[in-house]
C-alpha atoms as a PDB file:
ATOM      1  CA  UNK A   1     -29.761-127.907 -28.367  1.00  0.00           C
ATOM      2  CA  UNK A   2     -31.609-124.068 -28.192  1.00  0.00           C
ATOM      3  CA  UNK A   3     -31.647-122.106 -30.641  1.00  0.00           C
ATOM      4  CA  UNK A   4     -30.257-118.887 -30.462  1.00  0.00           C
ATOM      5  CA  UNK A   5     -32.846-116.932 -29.698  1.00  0.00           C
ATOM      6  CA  UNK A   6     -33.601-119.247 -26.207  1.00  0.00           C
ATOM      7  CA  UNK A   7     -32.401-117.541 -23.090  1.00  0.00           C
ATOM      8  CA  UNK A   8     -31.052-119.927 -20.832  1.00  0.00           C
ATOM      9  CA  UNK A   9     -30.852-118.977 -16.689  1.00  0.00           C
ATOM     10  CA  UNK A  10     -28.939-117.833 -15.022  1.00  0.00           C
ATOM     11  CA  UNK A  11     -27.786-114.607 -16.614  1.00  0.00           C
ATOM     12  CA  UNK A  12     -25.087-112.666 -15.740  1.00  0.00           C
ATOM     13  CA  UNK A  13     -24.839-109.176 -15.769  1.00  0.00           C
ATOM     14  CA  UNK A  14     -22.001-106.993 -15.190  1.00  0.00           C
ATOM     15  CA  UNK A  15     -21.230-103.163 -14.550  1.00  0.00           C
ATOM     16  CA  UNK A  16     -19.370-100.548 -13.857  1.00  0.00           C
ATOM     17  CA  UNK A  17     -21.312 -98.665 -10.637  1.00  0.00           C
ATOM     18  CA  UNK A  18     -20.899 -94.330 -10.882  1.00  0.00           C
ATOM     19  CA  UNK A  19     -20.222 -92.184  -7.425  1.00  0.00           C
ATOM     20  CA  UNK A  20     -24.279 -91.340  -8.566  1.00  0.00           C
ATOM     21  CA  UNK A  21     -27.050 -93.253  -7.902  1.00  0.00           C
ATOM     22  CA  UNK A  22     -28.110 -95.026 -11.357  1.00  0.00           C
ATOM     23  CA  UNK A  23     -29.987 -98.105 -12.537  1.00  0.00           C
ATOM     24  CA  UNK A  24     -27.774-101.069 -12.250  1.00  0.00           C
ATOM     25  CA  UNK A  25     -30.400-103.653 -13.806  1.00  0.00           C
ATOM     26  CA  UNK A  26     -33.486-103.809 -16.004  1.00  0.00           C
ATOM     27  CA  UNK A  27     -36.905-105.471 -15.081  1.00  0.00           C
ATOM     28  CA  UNK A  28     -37.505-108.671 -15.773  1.00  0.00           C
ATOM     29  CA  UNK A  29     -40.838-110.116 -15.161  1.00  0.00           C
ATOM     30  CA  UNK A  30     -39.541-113.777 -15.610  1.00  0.00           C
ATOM     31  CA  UNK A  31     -36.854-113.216 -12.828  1.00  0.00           C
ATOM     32  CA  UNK A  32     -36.604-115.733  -9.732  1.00  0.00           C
ATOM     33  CA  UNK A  33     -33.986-115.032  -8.131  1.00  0.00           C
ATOM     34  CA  UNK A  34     -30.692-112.685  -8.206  1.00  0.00           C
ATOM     35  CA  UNK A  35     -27.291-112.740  -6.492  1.00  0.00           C
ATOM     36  CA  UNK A  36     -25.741-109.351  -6.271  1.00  0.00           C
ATOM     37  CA  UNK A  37     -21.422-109.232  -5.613  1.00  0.00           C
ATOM     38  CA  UNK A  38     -19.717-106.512  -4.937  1.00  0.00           C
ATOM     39  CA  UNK A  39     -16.926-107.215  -7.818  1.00  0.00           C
ATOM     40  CA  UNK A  40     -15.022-103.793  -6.304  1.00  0.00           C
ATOM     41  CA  UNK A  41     -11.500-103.638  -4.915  1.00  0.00           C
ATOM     42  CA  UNK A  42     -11.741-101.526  -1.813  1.00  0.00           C
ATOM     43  CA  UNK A  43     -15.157 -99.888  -2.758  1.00  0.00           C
ATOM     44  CA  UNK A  44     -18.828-100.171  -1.226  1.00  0.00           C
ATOM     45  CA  UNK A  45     -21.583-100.624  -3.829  1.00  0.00           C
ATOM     46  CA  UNK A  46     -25.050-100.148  -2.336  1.00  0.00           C
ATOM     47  CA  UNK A  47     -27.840-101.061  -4.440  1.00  0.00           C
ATOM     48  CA  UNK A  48     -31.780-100.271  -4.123  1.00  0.00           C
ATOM     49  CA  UNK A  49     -35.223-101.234  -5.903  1.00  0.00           C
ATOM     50  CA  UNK A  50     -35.924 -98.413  -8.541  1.00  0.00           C
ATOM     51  CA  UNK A  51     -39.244 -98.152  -6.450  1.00  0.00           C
ATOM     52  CA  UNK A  52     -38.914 -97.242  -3.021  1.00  0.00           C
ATOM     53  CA  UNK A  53     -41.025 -96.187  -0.033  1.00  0.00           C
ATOM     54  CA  UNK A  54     -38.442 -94.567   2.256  1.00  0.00           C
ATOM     55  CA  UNK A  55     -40.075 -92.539   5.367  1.00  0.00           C
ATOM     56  CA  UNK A  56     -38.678 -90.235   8.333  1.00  0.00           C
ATOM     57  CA  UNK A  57     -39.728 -91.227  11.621  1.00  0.00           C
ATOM     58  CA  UNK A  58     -41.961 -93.413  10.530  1.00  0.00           C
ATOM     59  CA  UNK A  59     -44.253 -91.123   7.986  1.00  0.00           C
ATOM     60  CA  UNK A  60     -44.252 -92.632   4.760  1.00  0.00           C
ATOM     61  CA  UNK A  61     -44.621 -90.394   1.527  1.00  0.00           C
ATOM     62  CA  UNK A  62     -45.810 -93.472  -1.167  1.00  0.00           C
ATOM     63  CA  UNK A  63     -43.445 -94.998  -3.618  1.00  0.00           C
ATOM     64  CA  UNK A  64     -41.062 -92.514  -5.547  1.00  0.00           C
ATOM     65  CA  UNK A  65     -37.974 -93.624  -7.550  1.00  0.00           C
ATOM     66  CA  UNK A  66     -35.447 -95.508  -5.905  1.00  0.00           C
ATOM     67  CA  UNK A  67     -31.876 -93.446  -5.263  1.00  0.00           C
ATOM     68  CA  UNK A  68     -29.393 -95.611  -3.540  1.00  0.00           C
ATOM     69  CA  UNK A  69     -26.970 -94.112  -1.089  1.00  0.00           C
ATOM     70  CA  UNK A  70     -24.091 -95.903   0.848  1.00  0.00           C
ATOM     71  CA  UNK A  71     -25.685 -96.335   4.483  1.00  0.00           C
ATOM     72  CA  UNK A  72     -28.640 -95.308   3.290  1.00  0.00           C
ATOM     73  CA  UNK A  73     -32.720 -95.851   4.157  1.00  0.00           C
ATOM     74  CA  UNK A  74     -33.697 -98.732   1.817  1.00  0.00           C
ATOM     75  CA  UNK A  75     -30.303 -99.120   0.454  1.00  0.00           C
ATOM     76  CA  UNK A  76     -28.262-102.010   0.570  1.00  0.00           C
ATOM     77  CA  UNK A  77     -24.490-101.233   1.422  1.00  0.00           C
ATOM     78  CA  UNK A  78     -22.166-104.167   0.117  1.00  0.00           C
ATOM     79  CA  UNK A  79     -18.630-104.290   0.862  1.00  0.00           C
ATOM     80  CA  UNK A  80     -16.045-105.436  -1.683  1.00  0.00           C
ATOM     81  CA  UNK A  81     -16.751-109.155  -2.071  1.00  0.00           C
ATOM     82  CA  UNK A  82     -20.083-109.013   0.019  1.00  0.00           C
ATOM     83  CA  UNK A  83     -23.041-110.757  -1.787  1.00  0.00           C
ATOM     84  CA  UNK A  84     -27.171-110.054  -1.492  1.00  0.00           C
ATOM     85  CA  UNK A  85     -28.811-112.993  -2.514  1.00  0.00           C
ATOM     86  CA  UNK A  86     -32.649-112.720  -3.228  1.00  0.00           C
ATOM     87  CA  UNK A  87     -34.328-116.208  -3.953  1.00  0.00           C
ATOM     88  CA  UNK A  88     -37.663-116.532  -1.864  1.00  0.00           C
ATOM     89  CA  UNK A  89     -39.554-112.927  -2.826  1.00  0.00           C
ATOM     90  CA  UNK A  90     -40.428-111.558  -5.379  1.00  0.00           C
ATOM     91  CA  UNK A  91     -37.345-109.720  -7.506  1.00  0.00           C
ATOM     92  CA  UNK A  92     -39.050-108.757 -10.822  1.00  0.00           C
ATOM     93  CA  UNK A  93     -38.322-104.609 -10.610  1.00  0.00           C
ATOM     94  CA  UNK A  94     -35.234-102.891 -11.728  1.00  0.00           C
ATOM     95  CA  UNK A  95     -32.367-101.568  -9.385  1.00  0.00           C
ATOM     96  CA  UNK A  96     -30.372 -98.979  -9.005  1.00  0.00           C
ATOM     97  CA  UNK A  97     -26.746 -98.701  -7.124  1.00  0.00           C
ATOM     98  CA  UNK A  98     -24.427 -96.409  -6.077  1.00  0.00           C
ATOM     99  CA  UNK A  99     -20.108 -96.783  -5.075  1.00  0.00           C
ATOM    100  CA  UNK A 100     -18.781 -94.895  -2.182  1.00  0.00           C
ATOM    101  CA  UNK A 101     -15.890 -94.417  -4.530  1.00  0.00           C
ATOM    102  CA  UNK A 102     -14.137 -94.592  -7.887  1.00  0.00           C
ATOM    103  CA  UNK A 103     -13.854 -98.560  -9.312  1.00  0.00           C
ATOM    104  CA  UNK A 104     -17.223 -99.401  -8.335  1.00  0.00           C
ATOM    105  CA  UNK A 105     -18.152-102.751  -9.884  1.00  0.00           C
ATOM    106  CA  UNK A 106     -21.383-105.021  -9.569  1.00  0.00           C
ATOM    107  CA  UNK A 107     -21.650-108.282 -10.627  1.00  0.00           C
ATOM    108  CA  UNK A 108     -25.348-109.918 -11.092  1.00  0.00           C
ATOM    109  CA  UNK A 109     -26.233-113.476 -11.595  1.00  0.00           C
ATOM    110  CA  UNK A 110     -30.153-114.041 -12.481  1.00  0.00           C
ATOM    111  CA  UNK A 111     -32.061-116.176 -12.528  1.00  0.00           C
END
């Protein structure tokens, strides 16, 4: 049996998402794989990396910080119940997310 300082996989994370865009999950360079869920009742969550490289018409500035927006360039817009699953690239970074309304929640298994 581990101890209780062992970490076993998956881990799930859970929050409360603001009408701002905000980080939503830390970095973890052990991190395979996540599954995102839109937890909400009636709200979009979108969710981003907290580095992005978002152009306009196809200029590119370099990486900045990562602001999600519903609908957004880079973003990804969930609908309540809708889940983002990321198990074959890399997912180490933190992420940020945004609700298109109040009662924004995000639910995050890693792993």
């Amino acid at each position: 049996m581990p101890d209780a300082t062992t970490v076993l996989l998956p881990i799930a994370w859970g929050t409360t998402v603001g009408l701002v865009s905000q980080p939503v999950l830390p970095a973890n360079p052990a991190r395979n794989a996540l599954i995102f869920i839109n937890s909400s009742i009636g709200v979009a969550v979108a969710i981003i990396p907290s580095q992005a490289n978002i152009g306009a018409l196809g200029v590119y500035s370099g990486i900045t910080p990562g602001v999600a927006a519903i609908n957004g360039a880079g973003s990804i817009t969930m609908q309540p119940g809708d889940k983002f699953i990321i198990d074959t690239i890399n997912c180490r970074s933190a992420w940020n997310g945004i609700a298109g309304g109040g009662g924004g929640v995000l639910t995050i298994l890693e792993s």
